[in-house]
PDB file of N, CA and C in Angstrom:
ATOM      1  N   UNK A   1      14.058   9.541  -2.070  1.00  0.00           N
ATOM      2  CA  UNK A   1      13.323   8.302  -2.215  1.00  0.00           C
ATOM      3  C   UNK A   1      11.837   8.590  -2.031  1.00  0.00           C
ATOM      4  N   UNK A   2      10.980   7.809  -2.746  1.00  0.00           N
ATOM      5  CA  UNK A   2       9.398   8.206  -3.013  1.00  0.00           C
ATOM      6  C   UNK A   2       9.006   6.736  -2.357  1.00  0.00           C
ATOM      7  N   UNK A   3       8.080   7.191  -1.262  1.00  0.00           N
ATOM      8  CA  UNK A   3       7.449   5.495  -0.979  1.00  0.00           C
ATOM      9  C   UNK A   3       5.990   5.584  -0.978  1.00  0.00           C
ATOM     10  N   UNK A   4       5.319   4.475  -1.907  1.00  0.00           N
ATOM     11  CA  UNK A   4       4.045   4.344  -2.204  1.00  0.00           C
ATOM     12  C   UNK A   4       3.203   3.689  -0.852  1.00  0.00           C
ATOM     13  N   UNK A   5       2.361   4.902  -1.228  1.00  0.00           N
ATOM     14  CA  UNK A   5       1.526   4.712   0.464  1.00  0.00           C
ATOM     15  C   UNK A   5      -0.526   3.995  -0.235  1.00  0.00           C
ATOM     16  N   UNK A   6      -0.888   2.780   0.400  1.00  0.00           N
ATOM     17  CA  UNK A   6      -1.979   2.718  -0.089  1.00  0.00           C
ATOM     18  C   UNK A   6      -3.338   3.345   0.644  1.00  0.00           C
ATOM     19  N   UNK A   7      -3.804   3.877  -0.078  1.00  0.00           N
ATOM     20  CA  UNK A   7      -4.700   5.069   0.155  1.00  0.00           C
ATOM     21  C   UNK A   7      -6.595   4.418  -0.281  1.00  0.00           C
ATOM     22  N   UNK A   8      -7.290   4.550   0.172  1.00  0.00           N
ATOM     23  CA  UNK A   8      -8.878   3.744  -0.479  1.00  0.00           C
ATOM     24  C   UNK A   8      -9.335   5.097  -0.607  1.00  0.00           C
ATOM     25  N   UNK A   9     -10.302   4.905  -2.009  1.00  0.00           N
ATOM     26  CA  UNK A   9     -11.137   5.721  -2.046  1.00  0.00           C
ATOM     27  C   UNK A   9     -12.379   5.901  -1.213  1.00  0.00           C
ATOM     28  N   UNK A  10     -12.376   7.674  -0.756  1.00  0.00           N
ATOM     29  CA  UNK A  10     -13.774   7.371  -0.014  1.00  0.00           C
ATOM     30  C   UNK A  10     -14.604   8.438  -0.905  1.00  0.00           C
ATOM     31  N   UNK A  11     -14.197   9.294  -2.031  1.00  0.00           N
ATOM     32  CA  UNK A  11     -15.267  10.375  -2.681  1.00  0.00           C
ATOM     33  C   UNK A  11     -14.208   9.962  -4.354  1.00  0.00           C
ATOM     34  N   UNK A  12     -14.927  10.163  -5.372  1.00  0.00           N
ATOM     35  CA  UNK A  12     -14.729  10.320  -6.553  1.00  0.00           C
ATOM     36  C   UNK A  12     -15.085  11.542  -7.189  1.00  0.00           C
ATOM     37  N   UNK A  13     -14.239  12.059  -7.430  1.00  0.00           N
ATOM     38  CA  UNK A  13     -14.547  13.709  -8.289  1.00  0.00           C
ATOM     39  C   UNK A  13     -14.193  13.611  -9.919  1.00  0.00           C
ATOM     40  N   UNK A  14     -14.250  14.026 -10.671  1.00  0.00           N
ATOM     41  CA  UNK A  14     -13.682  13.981 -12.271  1.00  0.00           C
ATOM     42  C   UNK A  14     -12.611  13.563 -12.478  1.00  0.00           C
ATOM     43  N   UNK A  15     -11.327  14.257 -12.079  1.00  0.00           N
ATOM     44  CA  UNK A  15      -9.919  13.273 -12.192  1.00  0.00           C
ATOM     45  C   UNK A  15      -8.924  13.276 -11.064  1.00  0.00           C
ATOM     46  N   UNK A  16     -10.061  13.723  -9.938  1.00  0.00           N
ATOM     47  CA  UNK A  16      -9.334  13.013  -8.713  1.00  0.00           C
ATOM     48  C   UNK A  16     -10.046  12.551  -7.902  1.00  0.00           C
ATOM     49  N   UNK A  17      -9.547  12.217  -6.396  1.00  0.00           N
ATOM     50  CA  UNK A  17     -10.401  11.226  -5.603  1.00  0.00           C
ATOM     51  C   UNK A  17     -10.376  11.961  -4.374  1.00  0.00           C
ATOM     52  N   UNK A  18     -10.784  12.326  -3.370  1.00  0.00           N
ATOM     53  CA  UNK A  18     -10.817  11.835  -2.013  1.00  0.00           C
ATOM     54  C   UNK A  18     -10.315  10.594  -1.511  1.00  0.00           C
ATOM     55  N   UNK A  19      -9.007  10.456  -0.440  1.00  0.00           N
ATOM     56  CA  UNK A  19      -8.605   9.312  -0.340  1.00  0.00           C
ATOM     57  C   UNK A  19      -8.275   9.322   0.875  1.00  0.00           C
ATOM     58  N   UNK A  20      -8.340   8.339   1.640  1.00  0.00           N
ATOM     59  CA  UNK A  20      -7.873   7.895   3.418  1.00  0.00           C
ATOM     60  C   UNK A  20      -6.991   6.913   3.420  1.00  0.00           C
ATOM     61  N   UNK A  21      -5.772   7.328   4.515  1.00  0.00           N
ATOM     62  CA  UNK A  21      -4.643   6.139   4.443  1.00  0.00           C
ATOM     63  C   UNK A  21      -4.720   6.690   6.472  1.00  0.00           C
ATOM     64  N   UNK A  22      -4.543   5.844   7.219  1.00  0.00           N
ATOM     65  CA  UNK A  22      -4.232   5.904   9.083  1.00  0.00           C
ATOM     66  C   UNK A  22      -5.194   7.313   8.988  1.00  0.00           C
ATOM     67  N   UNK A  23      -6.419   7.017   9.057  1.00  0.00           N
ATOM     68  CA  UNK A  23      -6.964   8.057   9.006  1.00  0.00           C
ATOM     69  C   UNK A  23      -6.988   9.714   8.533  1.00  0.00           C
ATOM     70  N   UNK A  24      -6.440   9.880   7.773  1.00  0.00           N
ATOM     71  CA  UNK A  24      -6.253  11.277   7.014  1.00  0.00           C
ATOM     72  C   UNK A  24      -6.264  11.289   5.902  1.00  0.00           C
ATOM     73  N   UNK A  25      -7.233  12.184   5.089  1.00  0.00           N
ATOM     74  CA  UNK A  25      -7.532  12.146   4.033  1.00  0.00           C
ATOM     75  C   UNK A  25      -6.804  13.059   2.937  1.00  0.00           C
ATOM     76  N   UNK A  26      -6.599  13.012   2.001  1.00  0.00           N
ATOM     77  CA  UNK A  26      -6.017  13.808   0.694  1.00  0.00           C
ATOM     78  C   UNK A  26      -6.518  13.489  -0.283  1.00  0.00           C
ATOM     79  N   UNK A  27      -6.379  14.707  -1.260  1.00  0.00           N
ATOM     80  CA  UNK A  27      -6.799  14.176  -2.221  1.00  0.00           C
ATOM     81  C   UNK A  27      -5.808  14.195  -3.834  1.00  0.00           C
ATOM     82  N   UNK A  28      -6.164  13.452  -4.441  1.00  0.00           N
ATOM     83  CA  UNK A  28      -5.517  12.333  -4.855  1.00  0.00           C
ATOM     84  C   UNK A  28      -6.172  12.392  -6.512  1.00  0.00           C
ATOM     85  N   UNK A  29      -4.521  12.405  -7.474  1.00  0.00           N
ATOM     86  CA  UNK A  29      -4.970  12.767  -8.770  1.00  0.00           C
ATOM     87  C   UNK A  29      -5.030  11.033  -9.330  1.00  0.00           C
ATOM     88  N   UNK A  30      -5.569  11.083 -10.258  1.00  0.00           N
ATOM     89  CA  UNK A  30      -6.634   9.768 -10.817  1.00  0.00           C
ATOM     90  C   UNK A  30      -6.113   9.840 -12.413  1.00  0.00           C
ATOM     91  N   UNK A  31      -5.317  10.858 -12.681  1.00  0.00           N
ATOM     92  CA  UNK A  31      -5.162  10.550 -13.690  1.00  0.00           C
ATOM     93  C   UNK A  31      -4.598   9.095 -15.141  1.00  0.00           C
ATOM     94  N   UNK A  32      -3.558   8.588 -14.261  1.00  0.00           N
ATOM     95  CA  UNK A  32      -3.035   7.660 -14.342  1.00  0.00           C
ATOM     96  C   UNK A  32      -3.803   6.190 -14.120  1.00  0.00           C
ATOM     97  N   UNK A  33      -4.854   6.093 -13.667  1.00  0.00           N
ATOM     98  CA  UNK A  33      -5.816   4.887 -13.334  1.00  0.00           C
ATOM     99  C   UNK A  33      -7.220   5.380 -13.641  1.00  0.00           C
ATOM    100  N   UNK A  34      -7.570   6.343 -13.820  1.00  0.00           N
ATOM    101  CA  UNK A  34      -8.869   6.475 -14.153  1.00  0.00           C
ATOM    102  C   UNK A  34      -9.387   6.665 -12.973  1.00  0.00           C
ATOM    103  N   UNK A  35     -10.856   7.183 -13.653  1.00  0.00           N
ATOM    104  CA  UNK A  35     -11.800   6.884 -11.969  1.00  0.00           C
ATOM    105  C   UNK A  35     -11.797   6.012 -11.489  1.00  0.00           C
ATOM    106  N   UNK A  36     -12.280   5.693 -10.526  1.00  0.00           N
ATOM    107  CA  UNK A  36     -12.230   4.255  -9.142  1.00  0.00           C
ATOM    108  C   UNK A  36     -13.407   4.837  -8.571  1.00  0.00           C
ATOM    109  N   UNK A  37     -14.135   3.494  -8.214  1.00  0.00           N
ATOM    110  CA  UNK A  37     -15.284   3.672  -7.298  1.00  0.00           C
ATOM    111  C   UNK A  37     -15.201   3.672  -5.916  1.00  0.00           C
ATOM    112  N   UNK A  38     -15.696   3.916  -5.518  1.00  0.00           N
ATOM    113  CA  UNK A  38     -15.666   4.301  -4.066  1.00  0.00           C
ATOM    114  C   UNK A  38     -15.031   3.176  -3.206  1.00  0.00           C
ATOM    115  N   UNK A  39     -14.069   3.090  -2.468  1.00  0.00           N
ATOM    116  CA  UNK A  39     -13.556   1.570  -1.394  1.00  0.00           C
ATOM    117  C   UNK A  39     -12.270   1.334  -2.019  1.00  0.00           C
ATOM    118  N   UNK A  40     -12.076   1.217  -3.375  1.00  0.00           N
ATOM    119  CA  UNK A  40     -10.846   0.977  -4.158  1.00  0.00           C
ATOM    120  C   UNK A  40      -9.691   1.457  -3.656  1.00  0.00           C
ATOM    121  N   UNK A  41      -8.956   0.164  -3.971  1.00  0.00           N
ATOM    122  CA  UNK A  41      -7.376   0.867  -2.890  1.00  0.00           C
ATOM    123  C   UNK A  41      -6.452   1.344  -3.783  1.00  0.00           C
ATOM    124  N   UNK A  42      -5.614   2.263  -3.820  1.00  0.00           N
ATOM    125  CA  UNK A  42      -4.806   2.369  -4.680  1.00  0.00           C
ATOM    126  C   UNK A  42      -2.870   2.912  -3.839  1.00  0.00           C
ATOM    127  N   UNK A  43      -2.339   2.570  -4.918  1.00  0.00           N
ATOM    128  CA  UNK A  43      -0.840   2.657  -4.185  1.00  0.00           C
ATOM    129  C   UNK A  43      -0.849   4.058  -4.811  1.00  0.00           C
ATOM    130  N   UNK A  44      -0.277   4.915  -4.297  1.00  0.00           N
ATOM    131  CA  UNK A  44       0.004   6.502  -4.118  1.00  0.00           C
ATOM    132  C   UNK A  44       0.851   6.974  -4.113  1.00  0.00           C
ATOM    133  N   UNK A  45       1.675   7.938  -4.728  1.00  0.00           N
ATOM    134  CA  UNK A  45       2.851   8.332  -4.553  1.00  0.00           C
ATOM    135  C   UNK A  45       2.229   9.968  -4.752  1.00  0.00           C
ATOM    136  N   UNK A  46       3.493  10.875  -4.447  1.00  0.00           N
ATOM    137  CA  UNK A  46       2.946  12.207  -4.100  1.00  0.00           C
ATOM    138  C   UNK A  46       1.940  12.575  -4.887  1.00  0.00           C
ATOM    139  N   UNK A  47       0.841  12.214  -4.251  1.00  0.00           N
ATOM    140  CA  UNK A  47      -0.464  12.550  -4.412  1.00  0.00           C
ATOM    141  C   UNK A  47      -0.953  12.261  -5.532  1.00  0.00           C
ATOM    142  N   UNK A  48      -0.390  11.252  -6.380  1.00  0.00           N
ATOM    143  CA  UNK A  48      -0.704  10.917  -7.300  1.00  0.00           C
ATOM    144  C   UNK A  48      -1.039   9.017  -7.370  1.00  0.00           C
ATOM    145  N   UNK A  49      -1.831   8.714  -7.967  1.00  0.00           N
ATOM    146  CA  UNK A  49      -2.367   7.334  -7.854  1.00  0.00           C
ATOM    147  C   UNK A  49      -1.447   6.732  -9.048  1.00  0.00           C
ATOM    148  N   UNK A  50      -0.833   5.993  -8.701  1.00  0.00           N
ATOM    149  CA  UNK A  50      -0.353   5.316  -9.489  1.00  0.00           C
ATOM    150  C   UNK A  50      -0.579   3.350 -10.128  1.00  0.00           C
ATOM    151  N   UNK A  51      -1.434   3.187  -9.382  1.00  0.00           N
ATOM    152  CA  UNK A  51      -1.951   1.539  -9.006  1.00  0.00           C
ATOM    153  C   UNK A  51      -3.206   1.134  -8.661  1.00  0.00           C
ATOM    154  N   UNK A  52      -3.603   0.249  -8.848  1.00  0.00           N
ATOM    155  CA  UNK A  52      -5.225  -0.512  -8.684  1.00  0.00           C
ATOM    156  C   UNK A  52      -4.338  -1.370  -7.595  1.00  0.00           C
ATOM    157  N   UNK A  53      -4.807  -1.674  -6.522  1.00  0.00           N
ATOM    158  CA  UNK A  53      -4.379  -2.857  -5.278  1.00  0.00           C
ATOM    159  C   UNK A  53      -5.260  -2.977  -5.121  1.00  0.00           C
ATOM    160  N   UNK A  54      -5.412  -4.480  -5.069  1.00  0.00           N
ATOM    161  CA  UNK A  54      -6.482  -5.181  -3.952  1.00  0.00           C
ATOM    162  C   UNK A  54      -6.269  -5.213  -2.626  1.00  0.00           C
ATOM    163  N   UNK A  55      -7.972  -5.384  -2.015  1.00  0.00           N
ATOM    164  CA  UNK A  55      -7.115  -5.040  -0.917  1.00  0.00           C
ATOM    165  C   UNK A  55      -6.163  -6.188  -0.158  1.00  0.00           C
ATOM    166  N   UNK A  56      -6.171  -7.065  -0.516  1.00  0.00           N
ATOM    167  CA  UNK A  56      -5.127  -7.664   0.327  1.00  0.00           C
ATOM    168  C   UNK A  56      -3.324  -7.186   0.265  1.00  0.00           C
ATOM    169  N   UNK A  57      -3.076  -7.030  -0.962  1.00  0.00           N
ATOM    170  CA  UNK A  57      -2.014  -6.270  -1.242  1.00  0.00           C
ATOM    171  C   UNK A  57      -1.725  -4.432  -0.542  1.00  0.00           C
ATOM    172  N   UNK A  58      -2.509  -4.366  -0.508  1.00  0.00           N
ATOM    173  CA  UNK A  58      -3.265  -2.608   0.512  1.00  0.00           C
ATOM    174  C   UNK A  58      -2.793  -3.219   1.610  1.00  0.00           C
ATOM    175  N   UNK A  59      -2.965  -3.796   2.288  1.00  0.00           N
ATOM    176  CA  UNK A  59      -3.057  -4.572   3.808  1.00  0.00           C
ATOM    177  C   UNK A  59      -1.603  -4.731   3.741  1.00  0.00           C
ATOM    178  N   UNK A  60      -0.943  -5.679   3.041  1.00  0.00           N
ATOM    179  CA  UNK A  60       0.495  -6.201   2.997  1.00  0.00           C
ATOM    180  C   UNK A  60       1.464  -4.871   3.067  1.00  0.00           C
ATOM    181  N   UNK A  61       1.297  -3.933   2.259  1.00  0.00           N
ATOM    182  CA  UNK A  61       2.280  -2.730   2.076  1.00  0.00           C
ATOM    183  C   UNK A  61       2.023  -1.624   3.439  1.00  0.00           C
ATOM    184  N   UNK A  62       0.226  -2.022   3.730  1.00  0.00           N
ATOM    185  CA  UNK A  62       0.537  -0.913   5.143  1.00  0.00           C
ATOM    186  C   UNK A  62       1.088  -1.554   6.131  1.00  0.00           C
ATOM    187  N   UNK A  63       0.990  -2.830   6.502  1.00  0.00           N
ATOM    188  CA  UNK A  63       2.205  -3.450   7.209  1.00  0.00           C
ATOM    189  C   UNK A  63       3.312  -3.435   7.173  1.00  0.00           C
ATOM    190  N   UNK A  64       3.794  -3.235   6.153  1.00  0.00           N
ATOM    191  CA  UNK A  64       5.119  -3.020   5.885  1.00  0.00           C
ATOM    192  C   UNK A  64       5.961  -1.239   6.463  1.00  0.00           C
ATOM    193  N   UNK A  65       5.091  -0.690   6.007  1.00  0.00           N
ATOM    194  CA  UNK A  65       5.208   0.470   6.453  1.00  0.00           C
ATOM    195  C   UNK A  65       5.177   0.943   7.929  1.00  0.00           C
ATOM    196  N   UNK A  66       3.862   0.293   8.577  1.00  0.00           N
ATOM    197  CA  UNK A  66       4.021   0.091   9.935  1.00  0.00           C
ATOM    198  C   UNK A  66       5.089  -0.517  10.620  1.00  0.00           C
ATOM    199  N   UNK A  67       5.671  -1.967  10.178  1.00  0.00           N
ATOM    200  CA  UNK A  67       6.725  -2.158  10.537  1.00  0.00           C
ATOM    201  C   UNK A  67       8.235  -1.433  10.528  1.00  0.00           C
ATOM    202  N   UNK A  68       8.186  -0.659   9.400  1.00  0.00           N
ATOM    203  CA  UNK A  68       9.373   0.558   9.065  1.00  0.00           C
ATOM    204  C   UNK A  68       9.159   1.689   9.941  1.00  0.00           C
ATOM    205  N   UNK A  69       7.926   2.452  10.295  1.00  0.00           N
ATOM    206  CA  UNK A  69       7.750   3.212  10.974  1.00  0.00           C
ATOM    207  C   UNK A  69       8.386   2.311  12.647  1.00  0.00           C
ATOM    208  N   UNK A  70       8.150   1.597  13.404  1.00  0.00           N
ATOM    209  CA  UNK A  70       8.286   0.845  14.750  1.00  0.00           C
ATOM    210  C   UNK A  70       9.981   0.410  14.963  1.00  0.00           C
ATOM    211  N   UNK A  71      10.179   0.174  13.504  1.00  0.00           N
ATOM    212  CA  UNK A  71      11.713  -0.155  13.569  1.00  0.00           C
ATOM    213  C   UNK A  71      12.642   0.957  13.511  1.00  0.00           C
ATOM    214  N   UNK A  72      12.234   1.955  12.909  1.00  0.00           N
ATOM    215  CA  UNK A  72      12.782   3.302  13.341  1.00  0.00           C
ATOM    216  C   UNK A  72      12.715   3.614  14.748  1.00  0.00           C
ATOM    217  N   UNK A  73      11.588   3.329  15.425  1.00  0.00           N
ATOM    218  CA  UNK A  73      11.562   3.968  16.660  1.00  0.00           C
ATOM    219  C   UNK A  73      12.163   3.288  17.722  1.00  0.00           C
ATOM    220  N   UNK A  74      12.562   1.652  16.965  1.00  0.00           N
ATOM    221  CA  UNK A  74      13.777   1.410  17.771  1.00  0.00           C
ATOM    222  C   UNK A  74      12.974  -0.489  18.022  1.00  0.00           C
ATOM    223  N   UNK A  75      12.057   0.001  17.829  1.00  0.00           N
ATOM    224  CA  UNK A  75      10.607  -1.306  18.190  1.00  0.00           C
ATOM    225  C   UNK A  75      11.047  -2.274  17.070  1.00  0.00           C
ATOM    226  N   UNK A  76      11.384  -4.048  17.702  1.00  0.00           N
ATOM    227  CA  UNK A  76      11.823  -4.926  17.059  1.00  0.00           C
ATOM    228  C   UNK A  76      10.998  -6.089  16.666  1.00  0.00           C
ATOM    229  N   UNK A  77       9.642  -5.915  17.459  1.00  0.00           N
ATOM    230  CA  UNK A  77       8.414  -6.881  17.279  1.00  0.00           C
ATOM    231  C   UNK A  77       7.461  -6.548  16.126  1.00  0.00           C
ATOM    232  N   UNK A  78       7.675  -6.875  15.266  1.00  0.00           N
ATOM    233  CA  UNK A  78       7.011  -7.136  13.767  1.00  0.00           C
ATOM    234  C   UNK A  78       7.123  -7.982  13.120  1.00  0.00           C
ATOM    235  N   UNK A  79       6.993  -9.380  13.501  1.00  0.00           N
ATOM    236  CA  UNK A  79       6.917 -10.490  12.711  1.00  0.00           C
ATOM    237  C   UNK A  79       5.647 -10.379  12.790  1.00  0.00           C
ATOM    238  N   UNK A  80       4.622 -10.034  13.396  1.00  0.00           N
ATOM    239  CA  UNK A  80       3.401 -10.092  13.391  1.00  0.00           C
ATOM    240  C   UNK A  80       3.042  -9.688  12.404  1.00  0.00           C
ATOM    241  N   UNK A  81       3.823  -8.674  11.275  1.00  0.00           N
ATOM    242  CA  UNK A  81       3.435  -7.640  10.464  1.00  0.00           C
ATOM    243  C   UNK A  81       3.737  -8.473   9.246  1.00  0.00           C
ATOM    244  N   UNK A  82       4.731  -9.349   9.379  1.00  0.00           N
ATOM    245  CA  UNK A  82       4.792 -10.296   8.357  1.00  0.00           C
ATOM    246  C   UNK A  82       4.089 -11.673   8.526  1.00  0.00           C
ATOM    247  N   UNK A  83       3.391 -11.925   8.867  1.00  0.00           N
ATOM    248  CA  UNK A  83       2.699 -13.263   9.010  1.00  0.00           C
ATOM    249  C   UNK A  83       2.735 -13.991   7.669  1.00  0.00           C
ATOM    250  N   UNK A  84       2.500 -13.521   6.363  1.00  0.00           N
ATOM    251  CA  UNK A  84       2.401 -14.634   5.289  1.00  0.00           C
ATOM    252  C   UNK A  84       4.127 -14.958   5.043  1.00  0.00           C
ATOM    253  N   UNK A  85       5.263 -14.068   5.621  1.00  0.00           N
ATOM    254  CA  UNK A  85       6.598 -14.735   5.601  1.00  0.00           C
ATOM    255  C   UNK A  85       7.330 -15.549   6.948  1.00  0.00           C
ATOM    256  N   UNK A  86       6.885 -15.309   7.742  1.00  0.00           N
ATOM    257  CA  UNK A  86       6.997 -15.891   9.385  1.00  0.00           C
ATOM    258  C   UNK A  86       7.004 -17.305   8.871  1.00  0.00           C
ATOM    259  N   UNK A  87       7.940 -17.998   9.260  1.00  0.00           N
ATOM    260  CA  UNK A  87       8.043 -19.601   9.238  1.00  0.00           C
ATOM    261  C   UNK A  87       8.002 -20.120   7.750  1.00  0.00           C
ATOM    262  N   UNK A  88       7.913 -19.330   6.842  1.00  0.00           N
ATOM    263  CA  UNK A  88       7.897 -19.677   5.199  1.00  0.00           C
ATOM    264  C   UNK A  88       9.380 -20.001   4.727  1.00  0.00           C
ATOM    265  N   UNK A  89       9.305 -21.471   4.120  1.00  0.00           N
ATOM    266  CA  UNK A  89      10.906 -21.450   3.667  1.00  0.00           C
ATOM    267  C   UNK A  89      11.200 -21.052   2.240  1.00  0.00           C
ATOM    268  N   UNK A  90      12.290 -20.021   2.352  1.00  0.00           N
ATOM    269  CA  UNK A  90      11.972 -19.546   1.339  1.00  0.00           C
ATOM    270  C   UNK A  90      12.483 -20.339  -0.147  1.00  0.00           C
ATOM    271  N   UNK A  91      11.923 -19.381  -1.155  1.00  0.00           N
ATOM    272  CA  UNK A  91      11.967 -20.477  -2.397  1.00  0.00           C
ATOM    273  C   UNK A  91      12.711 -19.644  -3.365  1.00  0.00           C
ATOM    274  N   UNK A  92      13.317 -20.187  -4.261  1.00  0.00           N
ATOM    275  CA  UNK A  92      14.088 -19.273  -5.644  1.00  0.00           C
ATOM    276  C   UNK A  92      12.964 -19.343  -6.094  1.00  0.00           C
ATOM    277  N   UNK A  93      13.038 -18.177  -7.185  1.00  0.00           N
ATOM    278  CA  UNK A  93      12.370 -17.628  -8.394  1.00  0.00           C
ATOM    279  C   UNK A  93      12.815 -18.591  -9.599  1.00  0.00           C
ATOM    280  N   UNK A  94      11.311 -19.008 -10.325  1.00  0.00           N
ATOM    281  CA  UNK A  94      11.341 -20.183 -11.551  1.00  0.00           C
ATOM    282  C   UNK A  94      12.968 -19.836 -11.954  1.00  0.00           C
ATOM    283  N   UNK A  95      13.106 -18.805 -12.828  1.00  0.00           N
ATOM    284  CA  UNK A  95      14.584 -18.436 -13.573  1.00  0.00           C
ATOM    285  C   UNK A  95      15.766 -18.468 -13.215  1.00  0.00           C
ATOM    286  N   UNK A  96      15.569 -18.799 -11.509  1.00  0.00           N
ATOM    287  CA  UNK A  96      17.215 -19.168 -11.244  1.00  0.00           C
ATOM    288  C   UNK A  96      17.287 -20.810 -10.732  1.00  0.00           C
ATOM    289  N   UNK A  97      16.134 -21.612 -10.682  1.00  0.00           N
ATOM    290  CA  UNK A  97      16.032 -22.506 -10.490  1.00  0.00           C
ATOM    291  C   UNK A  97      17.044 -23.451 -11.390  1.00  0.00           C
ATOM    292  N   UNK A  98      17.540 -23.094 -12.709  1.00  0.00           N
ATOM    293  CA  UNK A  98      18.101 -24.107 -13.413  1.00  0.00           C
ATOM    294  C   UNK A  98      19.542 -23.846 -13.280  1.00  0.00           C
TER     295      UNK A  98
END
């Protein structure tokens, strides 16, 4: 299994990037999205950029991850990590609505 990690640009080179995700940097092929300017978040898979994220979506998936990392370690307090689903009732999708 491959899990997409979001990574921001902090250097731009020709067809790759310099990139930081929990502080550690790699670097990171661009082929697939083009250059990106500097700050741009992108979803990552082995070392390869596969996605433009904003950052709020950047934010949502490293939470998620954080929460997967804590729940492995046995740690059950991460609703915090979901805040935009915490207390949300949930809704069907338009297409199964009928």
């Amino acid at each position: 299994m491959c899990i997409g990690i979001p990574m921001q640009v902090v250097e731009q080179h020709d067809e790759s990037a310099r990139c930081l995700y929990r502080g550690q940097e790699s670097l990171i092929d661009m082929m697939l999205v083009g250059p990106q300017p500097v700050g741009t978040w992108l979803l990552v898979f082995l070392d390869t950029a596969r996605e433009v994220l904003s950052e709020q979506k950047a934010r949502q998936i490293a939470d998620a991850l954080e929460a997967m990392r804590l729940a492995m370690q046995g740690d059950n307090r991460i609703d915090h990590l979901f805040a935009d689903l915490v207390g949300r009732e949930p809704t069907l999708p338009e297409f199964l609505k009928s």
